[in-house]
N, C-alpha and C. Protein backbone atom coordinates (compact mmCIF):
# COMPACT_ATOMS: atom_id res chain seq x y z
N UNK A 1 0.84 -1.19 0.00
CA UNK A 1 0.00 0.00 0.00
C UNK A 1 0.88 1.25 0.00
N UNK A 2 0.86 2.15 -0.64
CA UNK A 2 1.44 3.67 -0.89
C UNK A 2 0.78 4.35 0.12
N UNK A 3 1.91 4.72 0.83
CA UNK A 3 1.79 5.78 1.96
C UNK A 3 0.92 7.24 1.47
N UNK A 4 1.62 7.51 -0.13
CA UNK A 4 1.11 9.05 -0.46
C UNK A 4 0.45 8.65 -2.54
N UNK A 5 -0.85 9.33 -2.73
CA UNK A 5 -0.92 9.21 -3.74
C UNK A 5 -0.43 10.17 -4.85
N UNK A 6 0.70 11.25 -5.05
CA UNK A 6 1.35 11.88 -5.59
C UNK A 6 0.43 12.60 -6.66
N UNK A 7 -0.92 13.04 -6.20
CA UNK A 7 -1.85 13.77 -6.83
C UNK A 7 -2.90 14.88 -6.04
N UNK A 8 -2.13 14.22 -4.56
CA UNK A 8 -2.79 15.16 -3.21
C UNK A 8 -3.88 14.75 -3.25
N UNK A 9 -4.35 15.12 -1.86
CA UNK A 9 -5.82 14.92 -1.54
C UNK A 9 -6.98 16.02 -1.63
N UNK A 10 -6.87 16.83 -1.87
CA UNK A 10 -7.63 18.49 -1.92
C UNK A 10 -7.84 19.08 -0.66
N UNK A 11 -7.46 18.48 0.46
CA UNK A 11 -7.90 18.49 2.01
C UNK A 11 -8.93 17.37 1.88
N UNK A 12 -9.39 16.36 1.58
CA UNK A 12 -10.23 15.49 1.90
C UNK A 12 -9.25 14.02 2.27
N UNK A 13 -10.68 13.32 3.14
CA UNK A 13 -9.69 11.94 3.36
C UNK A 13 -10.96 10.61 3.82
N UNK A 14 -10.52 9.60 3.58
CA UNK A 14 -11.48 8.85 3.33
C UNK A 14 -12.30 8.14 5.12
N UNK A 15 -13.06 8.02 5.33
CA UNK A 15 -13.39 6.72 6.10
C UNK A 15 -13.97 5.72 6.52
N UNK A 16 -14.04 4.52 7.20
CA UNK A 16 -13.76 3.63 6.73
C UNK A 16 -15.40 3.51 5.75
N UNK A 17 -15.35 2.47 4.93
CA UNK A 17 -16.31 2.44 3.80
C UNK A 17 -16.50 3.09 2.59
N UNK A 18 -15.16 3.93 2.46
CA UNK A 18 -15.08 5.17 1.46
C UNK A 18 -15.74 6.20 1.10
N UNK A 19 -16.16 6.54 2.14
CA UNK A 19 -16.95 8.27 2.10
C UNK A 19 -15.68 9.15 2.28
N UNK A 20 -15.81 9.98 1.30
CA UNK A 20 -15.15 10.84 1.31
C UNK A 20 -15.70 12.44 2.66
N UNK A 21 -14.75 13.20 3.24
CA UNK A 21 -15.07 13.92 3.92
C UNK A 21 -13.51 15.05 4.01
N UNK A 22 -13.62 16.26 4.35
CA UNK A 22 -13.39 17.54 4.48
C UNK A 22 -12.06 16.65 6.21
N UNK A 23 -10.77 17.43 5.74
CA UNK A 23 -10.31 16.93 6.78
C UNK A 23 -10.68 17.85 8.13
N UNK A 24 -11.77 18.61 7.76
CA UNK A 24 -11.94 19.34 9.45
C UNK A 24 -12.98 18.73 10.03
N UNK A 25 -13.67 17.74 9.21
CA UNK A 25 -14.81 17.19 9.52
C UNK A 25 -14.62 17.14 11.14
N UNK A 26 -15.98 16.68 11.83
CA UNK A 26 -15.62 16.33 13.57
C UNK A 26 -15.08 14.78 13.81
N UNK A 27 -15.72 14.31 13.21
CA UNK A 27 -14.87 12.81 12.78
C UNK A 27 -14.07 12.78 12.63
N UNK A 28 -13.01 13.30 11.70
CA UNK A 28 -11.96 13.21 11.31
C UNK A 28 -11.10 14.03 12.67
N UNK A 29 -11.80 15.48 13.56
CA UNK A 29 -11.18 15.24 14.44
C UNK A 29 -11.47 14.78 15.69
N UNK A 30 -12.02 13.47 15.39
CA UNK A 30 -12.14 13.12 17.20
C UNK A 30 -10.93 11.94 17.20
N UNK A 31 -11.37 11.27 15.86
CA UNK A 31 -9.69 10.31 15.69
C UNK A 31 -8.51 10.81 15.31
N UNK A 32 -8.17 11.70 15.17
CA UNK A 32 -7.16 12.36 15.08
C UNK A 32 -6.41 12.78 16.32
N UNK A 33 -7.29 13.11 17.23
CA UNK A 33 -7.13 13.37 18.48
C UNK A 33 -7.08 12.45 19.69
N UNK A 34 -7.45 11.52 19.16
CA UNK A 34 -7.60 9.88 19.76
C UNK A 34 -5.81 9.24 19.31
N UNK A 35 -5.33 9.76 18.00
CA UNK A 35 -4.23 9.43 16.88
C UNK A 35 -3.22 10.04 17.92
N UNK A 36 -3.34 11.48 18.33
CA UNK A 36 -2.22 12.29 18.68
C UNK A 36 -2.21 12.14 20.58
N UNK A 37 -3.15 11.07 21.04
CA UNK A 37 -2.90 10.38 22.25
C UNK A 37 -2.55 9.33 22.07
N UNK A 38 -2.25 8.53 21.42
CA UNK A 38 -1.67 7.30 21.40
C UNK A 38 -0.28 7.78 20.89
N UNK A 39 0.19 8.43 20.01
CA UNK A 39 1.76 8.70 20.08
C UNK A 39 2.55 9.47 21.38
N UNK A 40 0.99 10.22 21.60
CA UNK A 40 1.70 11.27 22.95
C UNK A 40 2.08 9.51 24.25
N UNK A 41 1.23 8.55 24.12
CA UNK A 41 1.34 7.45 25.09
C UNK A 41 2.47 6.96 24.53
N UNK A 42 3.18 6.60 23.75
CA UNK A 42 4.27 6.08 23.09
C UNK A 42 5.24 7.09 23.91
N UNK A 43 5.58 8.39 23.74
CA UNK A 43 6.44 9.60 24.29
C UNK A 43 6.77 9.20 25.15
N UNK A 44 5.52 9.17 25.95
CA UNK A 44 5.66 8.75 27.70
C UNK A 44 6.04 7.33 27.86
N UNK A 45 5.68 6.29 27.19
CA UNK A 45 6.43 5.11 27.61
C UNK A 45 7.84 5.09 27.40
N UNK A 46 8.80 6.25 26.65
CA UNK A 46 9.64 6.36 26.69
C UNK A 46 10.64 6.89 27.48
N UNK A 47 9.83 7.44 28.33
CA UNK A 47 10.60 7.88 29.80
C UNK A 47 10.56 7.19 30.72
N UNK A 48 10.16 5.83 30.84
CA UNK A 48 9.84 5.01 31.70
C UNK A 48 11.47 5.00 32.45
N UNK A 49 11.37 5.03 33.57
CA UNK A 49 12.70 4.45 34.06
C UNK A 49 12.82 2.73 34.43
N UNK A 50 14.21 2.93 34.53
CA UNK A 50 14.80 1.26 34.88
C UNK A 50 13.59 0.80 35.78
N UNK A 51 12.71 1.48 37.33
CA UNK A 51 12.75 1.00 38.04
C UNK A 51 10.94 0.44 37.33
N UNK A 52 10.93 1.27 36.36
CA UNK A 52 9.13 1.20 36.33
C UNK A 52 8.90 0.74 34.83
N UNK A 53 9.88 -0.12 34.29
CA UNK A 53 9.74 -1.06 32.85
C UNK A 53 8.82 -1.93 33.22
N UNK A 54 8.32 -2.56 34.23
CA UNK A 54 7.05 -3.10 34.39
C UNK A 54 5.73 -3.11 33.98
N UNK A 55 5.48 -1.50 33.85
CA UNK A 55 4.13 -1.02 33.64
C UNK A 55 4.29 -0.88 31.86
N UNK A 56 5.58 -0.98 30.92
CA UNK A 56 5.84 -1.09 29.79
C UNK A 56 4.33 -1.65 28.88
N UNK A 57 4.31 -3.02 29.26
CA UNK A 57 3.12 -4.31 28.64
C UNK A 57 1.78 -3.47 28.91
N UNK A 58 1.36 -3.30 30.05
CA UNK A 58 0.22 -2.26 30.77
C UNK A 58 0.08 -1.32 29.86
N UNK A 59 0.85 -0.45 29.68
CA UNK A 59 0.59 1.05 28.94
C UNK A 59 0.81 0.25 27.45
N UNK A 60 1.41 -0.61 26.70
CA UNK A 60 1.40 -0.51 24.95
C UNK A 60 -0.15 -1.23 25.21
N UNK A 61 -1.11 -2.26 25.81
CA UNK A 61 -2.16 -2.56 26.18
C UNK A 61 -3.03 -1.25 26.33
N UNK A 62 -2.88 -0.42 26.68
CA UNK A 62 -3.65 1.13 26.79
C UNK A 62 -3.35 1.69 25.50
N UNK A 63 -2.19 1.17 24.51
CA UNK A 63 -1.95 1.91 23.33
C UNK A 63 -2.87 1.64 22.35
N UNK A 64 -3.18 0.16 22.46
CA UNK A 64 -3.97 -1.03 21.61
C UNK A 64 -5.21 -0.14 21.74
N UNK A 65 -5.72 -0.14 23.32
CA UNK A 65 -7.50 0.26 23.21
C UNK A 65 -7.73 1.42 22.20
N UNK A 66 -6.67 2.76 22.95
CA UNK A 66 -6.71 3.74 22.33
C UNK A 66 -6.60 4.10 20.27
N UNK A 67 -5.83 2.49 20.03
CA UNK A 67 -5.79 2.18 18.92
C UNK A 67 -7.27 2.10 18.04
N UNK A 68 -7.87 1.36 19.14
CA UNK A 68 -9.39 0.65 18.75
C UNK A 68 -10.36 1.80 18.94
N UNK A 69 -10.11 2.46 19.25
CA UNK A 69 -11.29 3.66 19.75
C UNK A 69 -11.17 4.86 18.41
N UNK A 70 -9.76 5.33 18.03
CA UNK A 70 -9.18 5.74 16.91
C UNK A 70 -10.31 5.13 15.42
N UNK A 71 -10.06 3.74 15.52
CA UNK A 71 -10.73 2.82 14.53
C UNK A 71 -12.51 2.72 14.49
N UNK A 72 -12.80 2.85 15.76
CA UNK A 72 -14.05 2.39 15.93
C UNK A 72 -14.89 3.70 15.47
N UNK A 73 -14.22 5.22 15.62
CA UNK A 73 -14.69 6.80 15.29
C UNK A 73 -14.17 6.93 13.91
N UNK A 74 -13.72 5.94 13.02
CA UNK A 74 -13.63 6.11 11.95
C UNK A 74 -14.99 5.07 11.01
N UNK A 75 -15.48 5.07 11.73
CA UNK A 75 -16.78 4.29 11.22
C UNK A 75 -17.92 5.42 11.07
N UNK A 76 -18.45 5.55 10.21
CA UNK A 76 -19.70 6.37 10.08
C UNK A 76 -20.95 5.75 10.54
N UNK A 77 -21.06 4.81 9.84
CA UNK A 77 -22.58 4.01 10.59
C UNK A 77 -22.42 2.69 11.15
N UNK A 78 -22.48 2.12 12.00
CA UNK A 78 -22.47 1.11 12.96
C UNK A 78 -22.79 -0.23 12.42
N UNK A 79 -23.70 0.02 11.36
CA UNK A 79 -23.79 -1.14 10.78
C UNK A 79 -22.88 -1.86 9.82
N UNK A 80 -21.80 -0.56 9.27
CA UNK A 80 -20.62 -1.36 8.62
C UNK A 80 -20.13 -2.35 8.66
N UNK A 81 -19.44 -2.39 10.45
CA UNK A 81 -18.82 -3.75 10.86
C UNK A 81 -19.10 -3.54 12.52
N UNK A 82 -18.86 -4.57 12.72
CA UNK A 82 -18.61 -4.32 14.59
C UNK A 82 -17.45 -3.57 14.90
N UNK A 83 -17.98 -3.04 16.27
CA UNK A 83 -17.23 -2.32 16.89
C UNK A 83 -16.14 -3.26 17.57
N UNK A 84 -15.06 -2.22 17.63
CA UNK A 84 -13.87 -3.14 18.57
C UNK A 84 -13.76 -2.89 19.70
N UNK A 85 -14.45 -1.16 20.70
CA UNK A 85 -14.26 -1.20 21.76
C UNK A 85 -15.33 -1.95 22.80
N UNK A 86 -15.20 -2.46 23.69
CA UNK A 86 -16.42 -3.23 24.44
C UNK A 86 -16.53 -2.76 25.73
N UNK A 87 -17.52 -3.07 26.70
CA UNK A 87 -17.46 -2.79 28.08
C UNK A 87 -15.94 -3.03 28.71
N UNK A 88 -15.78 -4.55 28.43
CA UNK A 88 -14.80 -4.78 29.30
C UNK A 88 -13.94 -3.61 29.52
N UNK A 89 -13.37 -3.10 28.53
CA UNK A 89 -12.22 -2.18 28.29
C UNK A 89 -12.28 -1.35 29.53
N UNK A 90 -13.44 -0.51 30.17
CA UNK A 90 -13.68 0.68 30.73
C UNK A 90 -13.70 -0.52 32.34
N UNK A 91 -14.07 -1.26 32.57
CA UNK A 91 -14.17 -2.19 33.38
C UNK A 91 -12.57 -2.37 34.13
N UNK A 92 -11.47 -2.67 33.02
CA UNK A 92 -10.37 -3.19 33.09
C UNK A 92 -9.98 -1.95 33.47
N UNK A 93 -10.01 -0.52 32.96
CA UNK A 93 -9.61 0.43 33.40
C UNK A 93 -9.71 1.19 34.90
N UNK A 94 -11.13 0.30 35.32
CA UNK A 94 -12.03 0.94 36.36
C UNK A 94 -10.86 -0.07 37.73
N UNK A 95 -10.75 -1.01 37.25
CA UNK A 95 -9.78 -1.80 38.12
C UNK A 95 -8.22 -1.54 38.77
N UNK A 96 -7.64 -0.84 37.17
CA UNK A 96 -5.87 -0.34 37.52
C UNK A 96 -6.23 0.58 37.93
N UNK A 97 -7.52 1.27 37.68
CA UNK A 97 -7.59 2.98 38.47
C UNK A 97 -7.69 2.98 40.02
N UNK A 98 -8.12 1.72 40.28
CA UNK A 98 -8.27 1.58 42.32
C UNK A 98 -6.80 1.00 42.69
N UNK A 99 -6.39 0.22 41.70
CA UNK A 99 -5.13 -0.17 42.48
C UNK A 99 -4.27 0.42 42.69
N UNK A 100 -3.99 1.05 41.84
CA UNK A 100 -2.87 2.47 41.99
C UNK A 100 -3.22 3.13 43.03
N UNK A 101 -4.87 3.74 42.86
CA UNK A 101 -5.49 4.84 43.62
C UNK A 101 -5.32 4.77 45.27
N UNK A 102 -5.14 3.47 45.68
CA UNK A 102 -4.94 2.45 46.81
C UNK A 102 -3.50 2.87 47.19
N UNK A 103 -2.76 3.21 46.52
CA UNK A 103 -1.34 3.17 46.79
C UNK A 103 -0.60 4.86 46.93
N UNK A 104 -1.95 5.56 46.43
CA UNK A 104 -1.46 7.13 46.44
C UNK A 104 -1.69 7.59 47.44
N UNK A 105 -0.78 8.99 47.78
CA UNK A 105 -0.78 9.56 49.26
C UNK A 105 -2.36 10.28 49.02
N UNK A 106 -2.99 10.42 50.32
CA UNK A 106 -4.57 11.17 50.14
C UNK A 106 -4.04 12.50 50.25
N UNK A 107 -5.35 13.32 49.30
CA UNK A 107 -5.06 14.29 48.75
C UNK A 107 -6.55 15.21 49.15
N UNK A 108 -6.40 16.43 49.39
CA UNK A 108 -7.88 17.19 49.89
C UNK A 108 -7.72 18.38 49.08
N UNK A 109 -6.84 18.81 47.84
CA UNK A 109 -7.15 19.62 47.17
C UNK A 109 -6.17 19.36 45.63
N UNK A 110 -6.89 20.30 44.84
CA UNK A 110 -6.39 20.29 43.50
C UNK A 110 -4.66 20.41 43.52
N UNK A 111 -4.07 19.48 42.59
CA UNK A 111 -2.85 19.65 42.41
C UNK A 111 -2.34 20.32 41.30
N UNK A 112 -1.12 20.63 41.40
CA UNK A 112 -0.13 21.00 39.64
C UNK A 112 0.39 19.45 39.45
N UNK A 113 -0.27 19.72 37.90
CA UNK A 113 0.72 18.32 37.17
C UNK A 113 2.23 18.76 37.31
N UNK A 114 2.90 17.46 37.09
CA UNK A 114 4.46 17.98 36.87
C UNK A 114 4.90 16.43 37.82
N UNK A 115 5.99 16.50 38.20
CA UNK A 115 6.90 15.42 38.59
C UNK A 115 7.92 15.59 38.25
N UNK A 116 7.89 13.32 37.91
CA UNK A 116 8.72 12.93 36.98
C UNK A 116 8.26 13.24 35.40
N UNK A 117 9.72 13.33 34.54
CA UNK A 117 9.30 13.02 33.08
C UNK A 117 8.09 12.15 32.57
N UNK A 118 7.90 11.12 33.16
CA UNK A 118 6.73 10.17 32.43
C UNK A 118 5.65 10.67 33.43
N UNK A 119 5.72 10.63 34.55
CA UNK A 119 4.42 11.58 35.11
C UNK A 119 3.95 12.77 34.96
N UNK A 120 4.72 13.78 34.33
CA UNK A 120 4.33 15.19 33.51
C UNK A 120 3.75 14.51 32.06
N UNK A 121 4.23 13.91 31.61
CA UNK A 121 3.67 13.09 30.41
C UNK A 121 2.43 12.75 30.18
N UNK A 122 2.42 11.69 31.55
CA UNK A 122 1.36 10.76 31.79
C UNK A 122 -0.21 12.13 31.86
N UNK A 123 0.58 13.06 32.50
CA UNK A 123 -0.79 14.18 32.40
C UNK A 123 -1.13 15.17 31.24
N UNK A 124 0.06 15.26 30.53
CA UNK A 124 -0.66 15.89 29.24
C UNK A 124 -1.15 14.52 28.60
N UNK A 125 -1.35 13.52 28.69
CA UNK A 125 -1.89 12.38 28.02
C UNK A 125 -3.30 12.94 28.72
N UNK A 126 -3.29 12.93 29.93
CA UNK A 126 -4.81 12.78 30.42
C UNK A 126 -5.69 14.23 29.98
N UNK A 127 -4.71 15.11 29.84
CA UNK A 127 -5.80 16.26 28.87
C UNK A 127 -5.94 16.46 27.35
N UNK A 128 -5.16 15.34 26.81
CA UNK A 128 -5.57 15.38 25.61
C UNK A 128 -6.38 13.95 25.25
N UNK A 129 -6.78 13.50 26.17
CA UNK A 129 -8.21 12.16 26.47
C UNK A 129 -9.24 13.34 27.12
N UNK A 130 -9.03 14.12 27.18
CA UNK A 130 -10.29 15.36 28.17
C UNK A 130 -10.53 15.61 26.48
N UNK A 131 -10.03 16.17 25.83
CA UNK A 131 -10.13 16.43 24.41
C UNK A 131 -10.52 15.56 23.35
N UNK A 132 -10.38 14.45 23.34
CA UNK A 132 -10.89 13.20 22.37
C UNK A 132 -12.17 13.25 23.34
N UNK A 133 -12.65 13.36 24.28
CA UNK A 133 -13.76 12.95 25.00
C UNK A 133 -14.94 14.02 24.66
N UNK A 134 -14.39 15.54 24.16
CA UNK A 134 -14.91 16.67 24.51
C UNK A 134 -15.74 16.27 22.65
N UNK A 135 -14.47 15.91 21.68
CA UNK A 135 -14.53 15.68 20.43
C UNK A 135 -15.40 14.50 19.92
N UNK A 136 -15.83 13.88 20.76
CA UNK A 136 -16.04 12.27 20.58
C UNK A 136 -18.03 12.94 21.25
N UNK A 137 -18.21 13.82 21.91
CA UNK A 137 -19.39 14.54 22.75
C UNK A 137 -19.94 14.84 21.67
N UNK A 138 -18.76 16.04 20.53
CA UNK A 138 -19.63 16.81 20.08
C UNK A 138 -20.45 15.82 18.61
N UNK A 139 -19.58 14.73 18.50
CA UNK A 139 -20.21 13.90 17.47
C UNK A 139 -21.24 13.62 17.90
N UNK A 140 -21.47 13.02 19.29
CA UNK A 140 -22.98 12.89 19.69
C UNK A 140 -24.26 13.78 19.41
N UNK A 141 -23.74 14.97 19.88
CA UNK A 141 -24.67 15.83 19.62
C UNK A 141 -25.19 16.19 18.11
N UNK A 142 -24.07 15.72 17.53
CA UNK A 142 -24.11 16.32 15.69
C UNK A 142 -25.27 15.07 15.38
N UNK A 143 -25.99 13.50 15.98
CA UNK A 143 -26.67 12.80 15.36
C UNK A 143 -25.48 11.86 14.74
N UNK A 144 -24.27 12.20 15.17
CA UNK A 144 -23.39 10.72 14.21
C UNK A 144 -23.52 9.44 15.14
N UNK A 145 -23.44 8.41 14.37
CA UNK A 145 -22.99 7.34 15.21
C UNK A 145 -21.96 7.09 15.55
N UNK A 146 -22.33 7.16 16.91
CA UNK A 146 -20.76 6.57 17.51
C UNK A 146 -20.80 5.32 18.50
N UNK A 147 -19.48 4.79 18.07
CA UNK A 147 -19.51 3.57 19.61
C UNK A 147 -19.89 4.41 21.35
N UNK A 148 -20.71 3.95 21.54
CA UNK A 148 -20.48 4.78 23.34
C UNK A 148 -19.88 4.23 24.24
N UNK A 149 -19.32 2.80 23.86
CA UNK A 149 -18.18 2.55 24.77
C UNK A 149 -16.76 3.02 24.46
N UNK A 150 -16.76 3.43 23.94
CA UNK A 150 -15.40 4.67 23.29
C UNK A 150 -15.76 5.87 24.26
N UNK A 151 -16.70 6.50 24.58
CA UNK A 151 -16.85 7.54 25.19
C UNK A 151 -16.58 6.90 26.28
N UNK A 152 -17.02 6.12 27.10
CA UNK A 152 -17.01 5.56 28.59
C UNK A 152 -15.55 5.49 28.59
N UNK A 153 -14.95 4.63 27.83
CA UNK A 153 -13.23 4.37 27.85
C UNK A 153 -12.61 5.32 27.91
N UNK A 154 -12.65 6.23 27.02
CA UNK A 154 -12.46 7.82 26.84
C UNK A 154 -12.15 8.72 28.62
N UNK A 155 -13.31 8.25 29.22
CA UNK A 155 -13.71 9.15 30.25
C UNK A 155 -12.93 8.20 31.39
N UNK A 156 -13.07 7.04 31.54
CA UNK A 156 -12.41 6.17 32.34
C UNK A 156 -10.71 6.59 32.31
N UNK A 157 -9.96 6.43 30.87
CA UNK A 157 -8.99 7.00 30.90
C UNK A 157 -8.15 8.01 31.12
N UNK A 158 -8.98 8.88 31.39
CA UNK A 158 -8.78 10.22 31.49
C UNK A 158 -7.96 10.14 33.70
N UNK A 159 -9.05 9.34 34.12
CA UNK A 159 -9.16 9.08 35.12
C UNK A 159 -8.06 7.71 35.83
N UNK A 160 -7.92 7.36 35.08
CA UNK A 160 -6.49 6.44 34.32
C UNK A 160 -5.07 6.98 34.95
N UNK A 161 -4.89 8.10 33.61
CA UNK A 161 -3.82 8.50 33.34
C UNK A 161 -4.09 9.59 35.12
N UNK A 162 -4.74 10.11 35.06
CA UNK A 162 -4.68 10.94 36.36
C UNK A 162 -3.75 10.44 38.04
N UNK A 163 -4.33 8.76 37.94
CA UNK A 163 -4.06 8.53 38.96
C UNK A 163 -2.63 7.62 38.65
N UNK A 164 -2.35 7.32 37.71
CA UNK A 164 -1.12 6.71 37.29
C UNK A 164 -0.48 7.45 37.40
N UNK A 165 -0.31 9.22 36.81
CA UNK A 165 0.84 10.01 37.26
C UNK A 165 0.95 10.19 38.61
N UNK A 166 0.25 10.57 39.79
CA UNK A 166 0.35 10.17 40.85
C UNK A 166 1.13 9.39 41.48
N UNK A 167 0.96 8.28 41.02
CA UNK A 167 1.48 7.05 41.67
C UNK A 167 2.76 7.04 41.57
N UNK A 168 3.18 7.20 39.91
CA UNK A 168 4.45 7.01 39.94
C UNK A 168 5.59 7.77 40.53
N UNK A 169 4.77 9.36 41.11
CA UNK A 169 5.43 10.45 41.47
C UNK A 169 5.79 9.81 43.02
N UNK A 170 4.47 9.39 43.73
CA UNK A 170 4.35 9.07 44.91
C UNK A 170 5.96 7.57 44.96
N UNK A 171 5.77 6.78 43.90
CA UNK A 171 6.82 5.68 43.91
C UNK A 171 8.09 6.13 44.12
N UNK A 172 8.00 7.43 43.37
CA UNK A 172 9.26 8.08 42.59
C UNK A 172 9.92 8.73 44.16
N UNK A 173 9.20 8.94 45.05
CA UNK A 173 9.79 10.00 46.15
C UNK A 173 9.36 11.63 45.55
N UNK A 174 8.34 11.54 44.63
CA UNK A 174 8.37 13.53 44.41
C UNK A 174 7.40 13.55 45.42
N UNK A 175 7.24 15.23 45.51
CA UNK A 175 6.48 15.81 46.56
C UNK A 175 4.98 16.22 45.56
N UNK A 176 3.98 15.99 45.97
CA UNK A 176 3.31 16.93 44.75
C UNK A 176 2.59 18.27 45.34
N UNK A 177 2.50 19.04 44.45
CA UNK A 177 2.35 20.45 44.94
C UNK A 177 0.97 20.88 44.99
N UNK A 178 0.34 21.49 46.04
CA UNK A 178 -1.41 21.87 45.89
C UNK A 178 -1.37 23.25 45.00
N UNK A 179 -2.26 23.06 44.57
CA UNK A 179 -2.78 24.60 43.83
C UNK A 179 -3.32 25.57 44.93
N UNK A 180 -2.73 26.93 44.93
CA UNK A 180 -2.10 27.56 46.09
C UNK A 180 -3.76 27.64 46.46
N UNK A 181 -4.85 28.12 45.75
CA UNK A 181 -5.65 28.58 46.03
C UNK A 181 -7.64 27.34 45.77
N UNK A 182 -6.87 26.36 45.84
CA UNK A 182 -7.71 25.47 46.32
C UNK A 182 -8.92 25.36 46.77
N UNK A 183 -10.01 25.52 47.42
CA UNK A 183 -11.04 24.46 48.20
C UNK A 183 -10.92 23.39 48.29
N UNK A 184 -11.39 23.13 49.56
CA UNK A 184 -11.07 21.38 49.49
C UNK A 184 -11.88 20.83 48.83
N UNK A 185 -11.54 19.84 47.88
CA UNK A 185 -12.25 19.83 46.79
C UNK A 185 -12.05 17.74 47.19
N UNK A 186 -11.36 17.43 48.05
CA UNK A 186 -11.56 15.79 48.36
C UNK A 186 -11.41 15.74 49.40
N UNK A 187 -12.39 15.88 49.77
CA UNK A 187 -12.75 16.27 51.22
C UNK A 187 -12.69 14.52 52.06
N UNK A 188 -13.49 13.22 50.87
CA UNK A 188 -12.70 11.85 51.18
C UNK A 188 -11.50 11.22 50.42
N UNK A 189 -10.34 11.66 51.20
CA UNK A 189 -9.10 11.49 50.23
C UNK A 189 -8.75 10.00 50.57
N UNK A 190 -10.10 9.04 50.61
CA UNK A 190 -9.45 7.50 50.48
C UNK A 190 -10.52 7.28 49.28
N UNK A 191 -11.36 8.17 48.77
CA UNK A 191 -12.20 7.75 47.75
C UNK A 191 -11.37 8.09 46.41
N UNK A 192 -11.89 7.04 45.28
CA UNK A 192 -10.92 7.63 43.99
C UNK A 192 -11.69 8.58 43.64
N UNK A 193 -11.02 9.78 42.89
CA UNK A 193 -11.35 10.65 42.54
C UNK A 193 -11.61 10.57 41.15
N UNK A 194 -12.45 11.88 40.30
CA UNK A 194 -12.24 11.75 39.13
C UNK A 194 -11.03 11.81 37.91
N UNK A 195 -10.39 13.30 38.26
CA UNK A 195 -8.98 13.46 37.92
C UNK A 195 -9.00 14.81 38.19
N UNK A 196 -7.77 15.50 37.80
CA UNK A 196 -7.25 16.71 38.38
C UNK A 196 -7.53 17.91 37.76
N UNK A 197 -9.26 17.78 37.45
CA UNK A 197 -9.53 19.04 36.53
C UNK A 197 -10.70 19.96 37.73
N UNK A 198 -10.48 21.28 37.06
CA UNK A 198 -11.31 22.15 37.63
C UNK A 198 -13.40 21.63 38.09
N UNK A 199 -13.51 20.98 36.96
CA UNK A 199 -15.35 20.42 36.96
C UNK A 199 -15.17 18.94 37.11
N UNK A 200 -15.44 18.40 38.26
CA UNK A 200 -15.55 16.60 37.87
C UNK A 200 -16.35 16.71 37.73
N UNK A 201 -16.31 15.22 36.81
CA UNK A 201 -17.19 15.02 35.81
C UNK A 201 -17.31 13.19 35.93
């Protein structure tokens, strides 16, 4: 298969079933944006240190879903083919999100991302899943079909990556820093939280 057809595309690009569409379409960017979190997850598995090559298998497994969710928003109508994302996915997510969450220091107000390298990472991953989620919404609203377990996964992950940077900071020995001007905003800091944004959701 040829990477480029040496006649350009006009700004259009195909998906799957061969409808042609406008590359600003919302489709075109909710997987795109789904596209530019799975390389941003690649980035970050590259800072992994010696001590945390463990979680390696774990996160290219988070690369895969994010793969499938990419695939599944490139479908226009549902009846094409089956979908690839399923419950389980958000299920499996709902699981590493307590175990970690179990292991983080309790927390009673909003933090600054930052750390380590793969835990500053790990959080621009989780706001650009706030963004495939926001993108993946507005298809809903437009009447497209979409998988809605892509949205659930979407939102699970977000919540994911939140408490995974955490953890590894907490593993790591960093300190993490409150946002100076706070409310206590986890008021039960043994409950998991949503993630580290201004509106939970």
């Amino acid at each position: 298969m040829a990477v480029y057809t040496r006649g350009g595309d006009r700004g259009m690009t195909k998906l799957v079933g061969g409808e042609k569409v406008k590359k600003y379409h919302p489709r075109v960017e909710a997987y795109g944006t789904t596209d530019e979190l799975c390389s941003l997850l690649g980035h970050a598995i590259s800072l992994l240190d010696e001590a945390h090559q463990d979680l390696k298998p774990e996160l290219i497994e988070v690369q895969q879903l994010i793969f499938d969710c990419s695939s599944d928003l490139a479908v226009p109508k549902k009846e094409m083919r089956p979908y690839k994302v399923t419950g389980d996915k958000a299920t499996w997510l709902e699981q590493r999100i307590d175990a970690y969450w179990a292991e983080c220091p309790k927390i009673n107000k909003f933090i600054l991302p930052g750390g380590t390298p793969f835990a500053s990472c790990i959080q621009m991953a989780r706001t650009v899943t706030r963004r495939a989620e926001r993108c993946v919404v507005f298809l809903v609203d437009e009447q497209e079909d979409v998988n809605q377990e892509v949205l659930i996964a979407l939102n699970r992950l977000s919540d994911y990556f939140f408490v995974l940077a955490r953890w590894i900071n907490s593993q790591s020995g960093e300190v993490e820093i409150d946002y100076q001007n706070s409310p206590k905003v986890f008021s039960r800091g043994e409950k998991r939280v949503s993630n580290n944004s201004k509106s939970k959701e």
